[in-house]
Protein backbone atom coordinates (compact mmCIF):
# COMPACT_ATOMS: atom_id res chain seq x y z
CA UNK A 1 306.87 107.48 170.74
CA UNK A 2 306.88 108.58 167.31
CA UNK A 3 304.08 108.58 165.10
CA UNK A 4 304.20 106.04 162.35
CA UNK A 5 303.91 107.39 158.87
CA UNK A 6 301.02 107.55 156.63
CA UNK A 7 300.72 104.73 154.68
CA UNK A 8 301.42 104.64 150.62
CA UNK A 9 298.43 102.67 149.70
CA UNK A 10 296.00 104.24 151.86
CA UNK A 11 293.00 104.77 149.53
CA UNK A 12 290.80 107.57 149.40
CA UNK A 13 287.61 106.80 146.60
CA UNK A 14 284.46 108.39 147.13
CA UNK A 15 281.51 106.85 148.59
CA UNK A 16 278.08 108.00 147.95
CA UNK A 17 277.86 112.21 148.60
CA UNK A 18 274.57 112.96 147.51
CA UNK A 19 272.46 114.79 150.02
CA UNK A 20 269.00 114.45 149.62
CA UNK A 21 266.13 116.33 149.63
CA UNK A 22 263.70 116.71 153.23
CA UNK A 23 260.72 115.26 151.06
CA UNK A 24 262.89 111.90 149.92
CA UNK A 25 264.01 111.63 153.03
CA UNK A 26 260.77 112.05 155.27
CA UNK A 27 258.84 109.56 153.01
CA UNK A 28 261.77 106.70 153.24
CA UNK A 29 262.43 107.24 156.38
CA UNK A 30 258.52 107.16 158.02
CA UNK A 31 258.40 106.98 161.76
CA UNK A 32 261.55 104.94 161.87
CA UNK A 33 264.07 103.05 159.78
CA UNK A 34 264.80 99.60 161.05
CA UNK A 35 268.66 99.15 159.83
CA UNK A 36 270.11 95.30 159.45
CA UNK A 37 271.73 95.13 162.95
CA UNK A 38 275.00 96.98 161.92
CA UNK A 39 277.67 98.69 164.51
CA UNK A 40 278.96 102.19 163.81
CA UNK A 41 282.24 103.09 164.95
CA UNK A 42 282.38 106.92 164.55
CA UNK A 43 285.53 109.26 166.00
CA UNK A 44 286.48 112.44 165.78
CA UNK A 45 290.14 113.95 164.06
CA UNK A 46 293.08 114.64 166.40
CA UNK A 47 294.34 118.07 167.29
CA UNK A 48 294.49 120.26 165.06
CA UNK A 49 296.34 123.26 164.36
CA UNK A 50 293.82 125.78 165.30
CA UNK A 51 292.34 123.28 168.00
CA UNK A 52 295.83 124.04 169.99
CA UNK A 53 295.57 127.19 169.32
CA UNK A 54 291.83 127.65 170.41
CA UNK A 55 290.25 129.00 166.88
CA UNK A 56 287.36 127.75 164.97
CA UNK A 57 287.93 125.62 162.05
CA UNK A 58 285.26 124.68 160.21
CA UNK A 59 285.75 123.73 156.77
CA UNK A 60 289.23 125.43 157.36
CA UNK A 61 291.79 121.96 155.91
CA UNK A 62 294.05 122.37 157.99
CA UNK A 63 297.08 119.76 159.12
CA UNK A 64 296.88 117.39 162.38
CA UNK A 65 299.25 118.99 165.16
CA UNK A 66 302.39 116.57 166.19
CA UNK A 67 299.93 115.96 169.15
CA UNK A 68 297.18 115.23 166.90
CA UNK A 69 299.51 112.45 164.95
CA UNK A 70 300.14 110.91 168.69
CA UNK A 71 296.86 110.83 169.52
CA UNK A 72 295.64 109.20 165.94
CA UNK A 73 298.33 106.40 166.25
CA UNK A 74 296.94 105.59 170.04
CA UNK A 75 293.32 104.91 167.82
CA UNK A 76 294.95 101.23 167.16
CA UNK A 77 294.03 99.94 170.35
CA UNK A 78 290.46 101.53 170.25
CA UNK A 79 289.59 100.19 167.08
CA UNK A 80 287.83 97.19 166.84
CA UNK A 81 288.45 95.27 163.06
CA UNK A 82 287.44 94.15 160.69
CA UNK A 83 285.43 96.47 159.56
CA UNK A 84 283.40 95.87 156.20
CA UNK A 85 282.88 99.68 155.25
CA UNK A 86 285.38 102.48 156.14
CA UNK A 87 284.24 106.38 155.51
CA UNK A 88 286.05 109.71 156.09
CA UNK A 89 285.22 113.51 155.99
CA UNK A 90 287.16 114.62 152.67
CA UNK A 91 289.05 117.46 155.17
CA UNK A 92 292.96 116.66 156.15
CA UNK A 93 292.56 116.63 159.56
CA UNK A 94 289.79 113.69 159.71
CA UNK A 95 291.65 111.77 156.47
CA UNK A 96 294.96 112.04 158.32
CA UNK A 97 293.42 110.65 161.77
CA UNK A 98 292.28 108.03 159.71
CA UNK A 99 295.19 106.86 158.04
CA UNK A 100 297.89 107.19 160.69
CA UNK A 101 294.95 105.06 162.88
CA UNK A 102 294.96 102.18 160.58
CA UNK A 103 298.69 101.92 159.71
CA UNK A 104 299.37 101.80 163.64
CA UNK A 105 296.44 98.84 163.49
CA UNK A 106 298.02 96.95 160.24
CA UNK A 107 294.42 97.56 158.29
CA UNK A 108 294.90 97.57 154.96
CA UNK A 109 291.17 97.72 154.03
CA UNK A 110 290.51 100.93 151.32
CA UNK A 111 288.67 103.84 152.88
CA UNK A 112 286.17 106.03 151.03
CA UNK A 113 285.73 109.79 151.59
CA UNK A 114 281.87 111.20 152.04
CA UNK A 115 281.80 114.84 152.33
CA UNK A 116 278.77 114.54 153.97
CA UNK A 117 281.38 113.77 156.76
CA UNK A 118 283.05 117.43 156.43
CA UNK A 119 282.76 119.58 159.56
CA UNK A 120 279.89 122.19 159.01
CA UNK A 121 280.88 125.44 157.56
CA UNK A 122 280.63 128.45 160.31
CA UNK A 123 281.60 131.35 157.52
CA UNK A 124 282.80 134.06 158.68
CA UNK A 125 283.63 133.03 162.44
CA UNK A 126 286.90 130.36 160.82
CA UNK A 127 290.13 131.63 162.00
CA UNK A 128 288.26 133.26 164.82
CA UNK A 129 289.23 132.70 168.37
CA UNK A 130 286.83 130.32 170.41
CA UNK A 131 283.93 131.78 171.54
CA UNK A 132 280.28 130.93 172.63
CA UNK A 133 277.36 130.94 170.19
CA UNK A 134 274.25 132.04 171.88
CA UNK A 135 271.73 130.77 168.93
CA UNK A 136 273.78 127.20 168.86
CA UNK A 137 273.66 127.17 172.76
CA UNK A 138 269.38 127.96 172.46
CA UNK A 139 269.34 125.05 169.79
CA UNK A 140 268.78 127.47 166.89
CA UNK A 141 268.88 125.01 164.13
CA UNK A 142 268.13 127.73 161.06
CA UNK A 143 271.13 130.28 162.66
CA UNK A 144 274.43 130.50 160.28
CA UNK A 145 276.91 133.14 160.48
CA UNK A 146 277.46 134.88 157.35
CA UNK A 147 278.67 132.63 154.73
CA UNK A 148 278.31 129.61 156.82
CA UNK A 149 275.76 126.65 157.47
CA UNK A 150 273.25 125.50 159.30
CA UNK A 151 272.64 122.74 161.99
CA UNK A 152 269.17 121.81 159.89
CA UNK A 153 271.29 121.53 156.71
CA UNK A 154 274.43 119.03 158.95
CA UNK A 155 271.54 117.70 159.74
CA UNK A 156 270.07 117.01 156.21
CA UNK A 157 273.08 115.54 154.91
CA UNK A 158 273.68 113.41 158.23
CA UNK A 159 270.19 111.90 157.32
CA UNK A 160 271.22 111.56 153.62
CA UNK A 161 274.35 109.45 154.75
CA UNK A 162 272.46 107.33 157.06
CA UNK A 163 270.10 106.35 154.52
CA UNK A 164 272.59 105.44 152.43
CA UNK A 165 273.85 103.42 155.23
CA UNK A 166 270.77 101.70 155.69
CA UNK A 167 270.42 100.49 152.35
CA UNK A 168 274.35 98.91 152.31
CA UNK A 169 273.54 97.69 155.65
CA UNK A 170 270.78 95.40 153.79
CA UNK A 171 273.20 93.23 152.10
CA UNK A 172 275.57 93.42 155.13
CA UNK A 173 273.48 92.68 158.57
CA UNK A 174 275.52 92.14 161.30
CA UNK A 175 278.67 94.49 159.96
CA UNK A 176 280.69 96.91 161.10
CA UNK A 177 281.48 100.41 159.79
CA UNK A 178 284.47 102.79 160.76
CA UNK A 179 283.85 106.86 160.50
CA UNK A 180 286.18 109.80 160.54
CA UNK A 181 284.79 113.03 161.10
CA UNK A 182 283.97 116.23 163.17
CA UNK A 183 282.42 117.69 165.98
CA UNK A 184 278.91 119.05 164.31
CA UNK A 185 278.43 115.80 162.07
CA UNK A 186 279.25 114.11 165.50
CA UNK A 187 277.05 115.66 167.70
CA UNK A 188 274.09 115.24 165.09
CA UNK A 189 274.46 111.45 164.03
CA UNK A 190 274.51 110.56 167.76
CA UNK A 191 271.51 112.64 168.92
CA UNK A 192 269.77 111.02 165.52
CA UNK A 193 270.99 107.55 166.94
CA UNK A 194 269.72 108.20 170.64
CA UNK A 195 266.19 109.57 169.91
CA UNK A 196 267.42 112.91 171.42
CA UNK A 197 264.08 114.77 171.56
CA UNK A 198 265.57 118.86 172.16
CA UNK A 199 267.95 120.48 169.52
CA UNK A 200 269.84 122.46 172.51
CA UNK A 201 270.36 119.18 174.23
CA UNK A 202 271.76 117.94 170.50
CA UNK A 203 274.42 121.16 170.23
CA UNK A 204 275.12 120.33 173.85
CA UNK A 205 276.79 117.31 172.85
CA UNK A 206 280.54 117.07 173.13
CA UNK A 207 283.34 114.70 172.10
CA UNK A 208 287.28 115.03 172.52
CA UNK A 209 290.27 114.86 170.00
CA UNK A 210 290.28 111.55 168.58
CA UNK A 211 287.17 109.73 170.90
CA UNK A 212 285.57 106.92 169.16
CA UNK A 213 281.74 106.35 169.89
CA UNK A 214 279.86 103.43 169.09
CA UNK A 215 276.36 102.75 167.79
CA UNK A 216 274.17 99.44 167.26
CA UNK A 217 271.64 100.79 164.30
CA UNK A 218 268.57 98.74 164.63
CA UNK A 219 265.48 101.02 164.61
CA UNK A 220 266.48 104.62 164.25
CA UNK A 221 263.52 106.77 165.04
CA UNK A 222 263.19 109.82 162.81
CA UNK A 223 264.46 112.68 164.53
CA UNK A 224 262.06 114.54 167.76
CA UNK A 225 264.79 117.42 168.12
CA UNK A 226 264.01 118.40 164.24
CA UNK A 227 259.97 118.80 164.98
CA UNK A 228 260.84 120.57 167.88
């Protein structure tokens, strides 16, 4: 089967991309945030270019592989509409996932792109070939190759877009919101989600080519694995 061309209309506005600081965040967030009973539907892109060739990408925008179109179109019988808010990383290969997703669904609902979505930025290492990180693997959450980012700072701007998404979510209970994004941003809005208490076990967290992951956010402690 052939993948179904993006569609025409797909819109692409921003959101809300403000990340804020740890001090705005730690006093409105407390011990816990108690959300308005909303479901998150988050995924990850399709394959990539370098993710069939086996070399880190990073901010790298790079194009979905034919593969990774296949794979995006087979989202339309994962997805679960209507959803009331629709977000995407601002990077090609999480914007394309998206769209070729909801064309094979029939949504026609506008999407907006948060860069607070964007994979995290490993510097020097994109292009590389796939290797092991020894200070992600130890849950090093201040480590950045040269010229890259850290796992505190995905982590500051995950916050920053789920406080945003608490404060929609108070003149939407009961919704449903549809995300497009990465690994890293992945890995660190679910351990936020769960209460994960160890930043190794957080880093440890893995999700395939186009899996979609949902969430019920009710009370969302603040996160253990950042006092750790």
């Amino acid at each position: 089967m052939s993948p179904r061309p993006l569609s025409r209309n797909a819109s692409r506005r921003v959101w809300r991309d403000e990340v804020y600081s740890w001090a705005l965040l730690r006093n409105r967030w407390g011990h816990q945030l108690l959300f308005g009973g909303i479901d998150v539907h988050m995924l990850r892109h399709g394959e990539s270019t370098l993710n069939a060739e086996g070399r880190i990408t990073g901010t790298l925008n790079i194009e979905l592989t034919p593969k990774g179109r296949i794979e995006a179109v087979a989202l339309r019988d994962r997805l679960m509409p209507p959803y009331e808010l629709i977000l995407s990383s601002s990077l090609r290969r999480a914007r394309e996932t998206l769209e070729y997703a909801m064309t094979a669904a029939g949504l026609q609902a506008p999407y907006y792109v948060d860069c607070r979505l964007n994979e995290r930025s490993l510097g020097i290492l994109e292009g590389e070939n796939e290797r092991p990180i020894p200070q992600f693997a130890s849950g090093d959450l201040d480590f950045a190759p040269a010229g890259g980012e850290t796992y505190r700072e995905v982590c500051q701007r995950c916050l920053s877009l789920l406080l945003d998404l608490y404060r929609w979510s108070r003149d939407h209970k009961g919704a449903r919101a549809l995300l497009s994004t990465h690994m890293g941003p992945l890995r660190v809005l679910m351990a936020i989600i769960n209460g994960v208490k160890r930043a190794d076990r957080m880093m440890a967290l893995n999700f395939k080519n186009t899996q979609l992951v949902t969430a019920r956010l009710d009370l969302v402690p603040w996160p253990p694995f950042l006092e750790d």
